[in-house]
Protein backbone atom coordinates (compact mmCIF):
# COMPACT_ATOMS: atom_id res chain seq x y z
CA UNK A 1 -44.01 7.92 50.23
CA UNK A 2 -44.99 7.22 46.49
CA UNK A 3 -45.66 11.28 46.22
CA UNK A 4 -41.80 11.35 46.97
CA UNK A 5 -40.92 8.88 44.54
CA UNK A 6 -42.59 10.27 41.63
CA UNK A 7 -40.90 13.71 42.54
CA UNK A 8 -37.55 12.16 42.78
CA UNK A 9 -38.87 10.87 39.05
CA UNK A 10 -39.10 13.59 37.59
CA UNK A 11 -36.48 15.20 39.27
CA UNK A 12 -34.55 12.62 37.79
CA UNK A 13 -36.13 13.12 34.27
CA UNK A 14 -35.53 16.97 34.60
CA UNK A 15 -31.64 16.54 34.76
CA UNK A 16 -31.04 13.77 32.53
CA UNK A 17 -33.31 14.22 29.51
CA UNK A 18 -30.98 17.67 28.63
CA UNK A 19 -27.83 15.40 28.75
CA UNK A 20 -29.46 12.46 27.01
CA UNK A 21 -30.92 15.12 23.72
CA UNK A 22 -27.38 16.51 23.75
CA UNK A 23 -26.06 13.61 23.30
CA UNK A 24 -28.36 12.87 20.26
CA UNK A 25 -28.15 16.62 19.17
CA UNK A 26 -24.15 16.91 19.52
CA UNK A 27 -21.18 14.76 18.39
CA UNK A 28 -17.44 14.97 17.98
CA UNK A 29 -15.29 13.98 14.99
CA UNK A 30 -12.21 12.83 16.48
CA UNK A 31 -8.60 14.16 14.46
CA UNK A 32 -8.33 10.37 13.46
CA UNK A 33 -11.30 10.38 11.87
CA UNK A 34 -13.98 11.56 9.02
CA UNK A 35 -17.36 11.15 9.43
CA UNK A 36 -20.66 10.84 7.00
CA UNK A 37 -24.03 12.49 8.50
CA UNK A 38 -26.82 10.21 7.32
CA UNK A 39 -30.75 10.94 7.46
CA UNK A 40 -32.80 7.83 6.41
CA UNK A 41 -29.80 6.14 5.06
CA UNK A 42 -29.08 8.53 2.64
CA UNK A 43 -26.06 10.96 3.11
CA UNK A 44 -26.80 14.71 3.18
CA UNK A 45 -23.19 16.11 4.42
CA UNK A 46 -19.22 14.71 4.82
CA UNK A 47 -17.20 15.72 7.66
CA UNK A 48 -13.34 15.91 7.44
CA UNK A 49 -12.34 18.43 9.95
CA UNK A 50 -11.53 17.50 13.80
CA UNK A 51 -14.60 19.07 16.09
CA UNK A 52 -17.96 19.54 17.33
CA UNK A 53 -20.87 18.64 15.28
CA UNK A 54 -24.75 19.05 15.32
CA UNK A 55 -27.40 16.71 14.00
CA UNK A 56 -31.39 16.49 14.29
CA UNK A 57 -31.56 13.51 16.93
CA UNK A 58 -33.43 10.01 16.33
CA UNK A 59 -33.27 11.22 12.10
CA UNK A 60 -29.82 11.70 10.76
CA UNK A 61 -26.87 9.62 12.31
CA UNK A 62 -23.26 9.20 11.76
CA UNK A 63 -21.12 6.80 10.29
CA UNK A 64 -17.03 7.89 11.08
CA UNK A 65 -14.05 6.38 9.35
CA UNK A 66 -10.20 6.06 10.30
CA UNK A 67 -8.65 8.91 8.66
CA UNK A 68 -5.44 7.84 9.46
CA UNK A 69 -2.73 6.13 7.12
CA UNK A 70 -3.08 2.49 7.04
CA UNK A 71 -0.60 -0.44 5.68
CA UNK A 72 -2.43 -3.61 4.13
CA UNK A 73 -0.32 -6.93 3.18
CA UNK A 74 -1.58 -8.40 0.38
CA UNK A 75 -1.58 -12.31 0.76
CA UNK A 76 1.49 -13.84 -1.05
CA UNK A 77 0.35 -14.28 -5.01
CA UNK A 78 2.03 -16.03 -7.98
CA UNK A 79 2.21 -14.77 -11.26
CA UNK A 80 3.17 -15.25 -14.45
CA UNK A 81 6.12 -14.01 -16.93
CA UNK A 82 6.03 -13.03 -20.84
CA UNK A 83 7.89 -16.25 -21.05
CA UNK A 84 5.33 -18.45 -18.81
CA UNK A 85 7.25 -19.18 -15.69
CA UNK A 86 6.00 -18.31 -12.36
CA UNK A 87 7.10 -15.52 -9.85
CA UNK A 88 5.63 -15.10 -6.51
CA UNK A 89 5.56 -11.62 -5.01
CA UNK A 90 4.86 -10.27 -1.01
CA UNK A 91 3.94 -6.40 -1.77
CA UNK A 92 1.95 -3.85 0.72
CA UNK A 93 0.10 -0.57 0.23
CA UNK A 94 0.05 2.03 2.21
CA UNK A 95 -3.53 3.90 1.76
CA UNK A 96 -5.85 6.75 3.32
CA UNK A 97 -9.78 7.89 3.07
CA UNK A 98 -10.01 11.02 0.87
CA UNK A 99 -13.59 10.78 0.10
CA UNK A 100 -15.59 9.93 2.93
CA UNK A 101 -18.77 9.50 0.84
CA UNK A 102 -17.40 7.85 -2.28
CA UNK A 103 -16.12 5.49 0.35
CA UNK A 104 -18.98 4.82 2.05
CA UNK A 105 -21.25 4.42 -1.11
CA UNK A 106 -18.85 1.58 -2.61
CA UNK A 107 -16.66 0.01 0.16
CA UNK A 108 -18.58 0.96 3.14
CA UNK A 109 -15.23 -0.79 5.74
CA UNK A 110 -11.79 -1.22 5.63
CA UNK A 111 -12.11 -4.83 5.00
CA UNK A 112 -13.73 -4.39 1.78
CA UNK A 113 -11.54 -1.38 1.06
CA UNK A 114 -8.79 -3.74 1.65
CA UNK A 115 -10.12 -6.54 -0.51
CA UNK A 116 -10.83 -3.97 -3.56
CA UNK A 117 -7.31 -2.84 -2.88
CA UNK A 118 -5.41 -6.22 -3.02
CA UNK A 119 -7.56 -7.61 -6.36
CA UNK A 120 -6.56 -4.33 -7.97
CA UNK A 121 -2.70 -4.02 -7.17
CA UNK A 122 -2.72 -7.66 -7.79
CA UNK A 123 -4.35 -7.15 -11.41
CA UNK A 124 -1.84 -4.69 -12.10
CA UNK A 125 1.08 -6.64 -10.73
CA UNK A 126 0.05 -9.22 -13.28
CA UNK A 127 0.11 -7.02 -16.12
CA UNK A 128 3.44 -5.33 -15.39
CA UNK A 129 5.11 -9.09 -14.75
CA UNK A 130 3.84 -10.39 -17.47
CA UNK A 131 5.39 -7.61 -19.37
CA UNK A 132 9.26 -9.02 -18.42
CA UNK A 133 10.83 -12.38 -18.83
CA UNK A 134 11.57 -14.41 -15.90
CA UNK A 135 15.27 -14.39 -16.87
CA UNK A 136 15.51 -10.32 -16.69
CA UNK A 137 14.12 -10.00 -13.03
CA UNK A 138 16.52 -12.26 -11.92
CA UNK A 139 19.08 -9.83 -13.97
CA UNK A 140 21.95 -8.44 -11.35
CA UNK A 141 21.87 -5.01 -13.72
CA UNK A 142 18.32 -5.42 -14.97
CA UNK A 143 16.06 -6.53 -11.43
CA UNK A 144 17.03 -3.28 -9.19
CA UNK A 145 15.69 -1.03 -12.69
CA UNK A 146 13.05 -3.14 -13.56
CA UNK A 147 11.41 -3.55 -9.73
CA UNK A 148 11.00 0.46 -9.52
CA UNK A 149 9.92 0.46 -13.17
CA UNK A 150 7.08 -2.43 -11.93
CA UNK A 151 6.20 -0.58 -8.87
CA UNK A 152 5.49 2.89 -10.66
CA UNK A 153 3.60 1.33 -13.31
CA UNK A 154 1.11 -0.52 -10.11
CA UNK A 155 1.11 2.99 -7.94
CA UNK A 156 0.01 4.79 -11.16
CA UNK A 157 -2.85 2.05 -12.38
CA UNK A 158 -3.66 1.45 -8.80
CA UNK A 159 -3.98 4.98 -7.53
CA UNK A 160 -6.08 5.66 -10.22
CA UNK A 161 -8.82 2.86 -9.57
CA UNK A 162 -8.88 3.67 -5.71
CA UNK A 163 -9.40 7.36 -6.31
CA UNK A 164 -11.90 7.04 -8.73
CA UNK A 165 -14.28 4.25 -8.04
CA UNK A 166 -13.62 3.81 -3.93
CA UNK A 167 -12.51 7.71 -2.97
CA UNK A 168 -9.36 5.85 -1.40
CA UNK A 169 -5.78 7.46 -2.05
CA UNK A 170 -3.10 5.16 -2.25
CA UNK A 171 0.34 6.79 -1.31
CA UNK A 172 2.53 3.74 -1.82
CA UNK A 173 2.54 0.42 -3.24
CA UNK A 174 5.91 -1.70 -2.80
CA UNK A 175 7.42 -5.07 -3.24
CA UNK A 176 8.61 -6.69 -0.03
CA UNK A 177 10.22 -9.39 -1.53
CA UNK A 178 10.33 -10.99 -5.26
CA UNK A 179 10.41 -14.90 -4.50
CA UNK A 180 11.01 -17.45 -7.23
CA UNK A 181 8.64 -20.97 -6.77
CA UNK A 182 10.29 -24.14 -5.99
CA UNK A 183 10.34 -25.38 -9.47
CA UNK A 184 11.86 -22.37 -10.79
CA UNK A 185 14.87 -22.23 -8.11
CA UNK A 186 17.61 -24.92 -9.72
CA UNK A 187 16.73 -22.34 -13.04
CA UNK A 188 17.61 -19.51 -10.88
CA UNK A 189 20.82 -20.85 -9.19
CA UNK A 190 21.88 -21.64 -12.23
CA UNK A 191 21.07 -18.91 -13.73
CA UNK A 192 22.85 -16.83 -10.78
CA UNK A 193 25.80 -18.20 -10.32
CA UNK A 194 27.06 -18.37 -14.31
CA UNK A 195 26.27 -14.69 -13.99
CA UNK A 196 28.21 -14.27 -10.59
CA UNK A 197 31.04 -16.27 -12.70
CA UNK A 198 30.98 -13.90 -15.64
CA UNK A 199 31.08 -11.03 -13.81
CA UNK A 200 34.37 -12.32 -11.78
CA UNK A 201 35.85 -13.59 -14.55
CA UNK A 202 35.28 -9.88 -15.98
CA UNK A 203 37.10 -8.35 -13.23
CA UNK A 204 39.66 -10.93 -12.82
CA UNK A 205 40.44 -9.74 -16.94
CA UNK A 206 40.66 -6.08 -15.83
CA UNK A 207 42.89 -6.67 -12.40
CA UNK A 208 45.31 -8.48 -15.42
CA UNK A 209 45.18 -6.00 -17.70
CA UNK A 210 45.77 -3.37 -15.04
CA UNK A 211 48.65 -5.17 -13.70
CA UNK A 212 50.07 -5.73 -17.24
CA UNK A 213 50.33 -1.95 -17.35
CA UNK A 214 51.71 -1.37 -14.45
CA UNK A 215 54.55 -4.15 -15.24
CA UNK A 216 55.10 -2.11 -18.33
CA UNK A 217 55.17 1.38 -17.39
CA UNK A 218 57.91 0.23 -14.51
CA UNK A 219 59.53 -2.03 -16.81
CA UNK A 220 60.25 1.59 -18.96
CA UNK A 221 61.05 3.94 -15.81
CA UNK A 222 63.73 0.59 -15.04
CA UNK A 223 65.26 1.17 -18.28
CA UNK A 224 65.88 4.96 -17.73
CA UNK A 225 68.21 4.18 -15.31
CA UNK A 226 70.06 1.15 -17.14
């Protein structure tokens, strides 16, 4: 009885120990992802291409990342204007791996990718708001000019810190919503509606003078005929 049991052993042995070094020896990148081969912590090779892969088993492993596009929010942030009045901004940042290794050497996960991310669109948000007066962003002709000027001067700073300390490339960075703190929102009402007023009371002028015309050139085609 034991004589059968230690053949059905290494019967046993015989067919899995093939499986289980393949396993080890073998590995597939998925299309969603990159991968990093490792051999005593130290990378020797990056992998970016969908497929099978070899390794020595038990010495190198692999570490794989989401290759995919990926959307961060940013937590909600207030900063300051050039004339020292607050602004709070929602933004997000739509990002990729293109440097597996670089990646892996600084970041190392998304979270901390995503942290990096957030202090340094945030950093230049700062900057480029503190470049405007409060009054001009809430501008009906100056916000929609200034907002895409803002956001190309944070997708140019930012893309150029992700892709050269974190190997990250950042394909868009954009303002979800420009939001004005309590204490600044009687200013901005204010502000808002005389500029709502002007503007009506700038058409209003026109529709006259328009209509003034009109009287006038009818006024002469009624005195053809009289």
């Amino acid at each position: 009885m034991k004589s059968l049991w230690k053949k059905i052993c290494i019967a046993l042995v015989a067919i899995l120990l093939p499986f289980f070094l393949i396993t080890q020896i073998c590995f597939i990148v998925d299309v969603q992802d990159t991968g990093v081969v490792t051999q005593f912590g130290n990378p020797i090779r990056t992998i970016k291409e969908p497929g099978l892969n070899f390794k020595i088993p038990f010495i190198q492993r692999v570490r794989r990342f989401d290759n995919r596009v990926l959307i961060y929010y940013p937590p909600e942030a207030e900063y300051l204007t050039r004339d020292k009045k607050n602004i709070s901004v929602i933004s997000y940042i739509v990002w990729k791996i293109d440097d597996p290794l670089k990646f892996w050497q600084t970041v190392n996960s998304r979270a901390n990718a995503e942290s990096r991310l957030a202090i340094s669109v945030s950093s230049a948000l700062g900057t480029a708001l503190g470049n405007n007066d409060f009054e001009a962003l809430i501008s009906l002709k100056k916000e929609e000019i200034l907002i895409d000027d803002i956001v190309h001067q944070v997708s140019k700073i930012s893309r150029k810190i992700a892709g050269e300390q974190y190997g990250i490339e950042i394909l868009s960075v954009a303002i979800r919503r420009l939001m004005y703190p309590k204490q600044n929102l009687e200013s901005v009402y204010k502000r808002m509606t005389a500029e709502r007023q002007r503007i009506a009371k700038k058409y209003r002028s026109e529709g006259e003078e328009e209509a003034l015309k009109i009287r006038a050139e009818a006024d002469k085609k009624a005195n053809l005929f009289f």
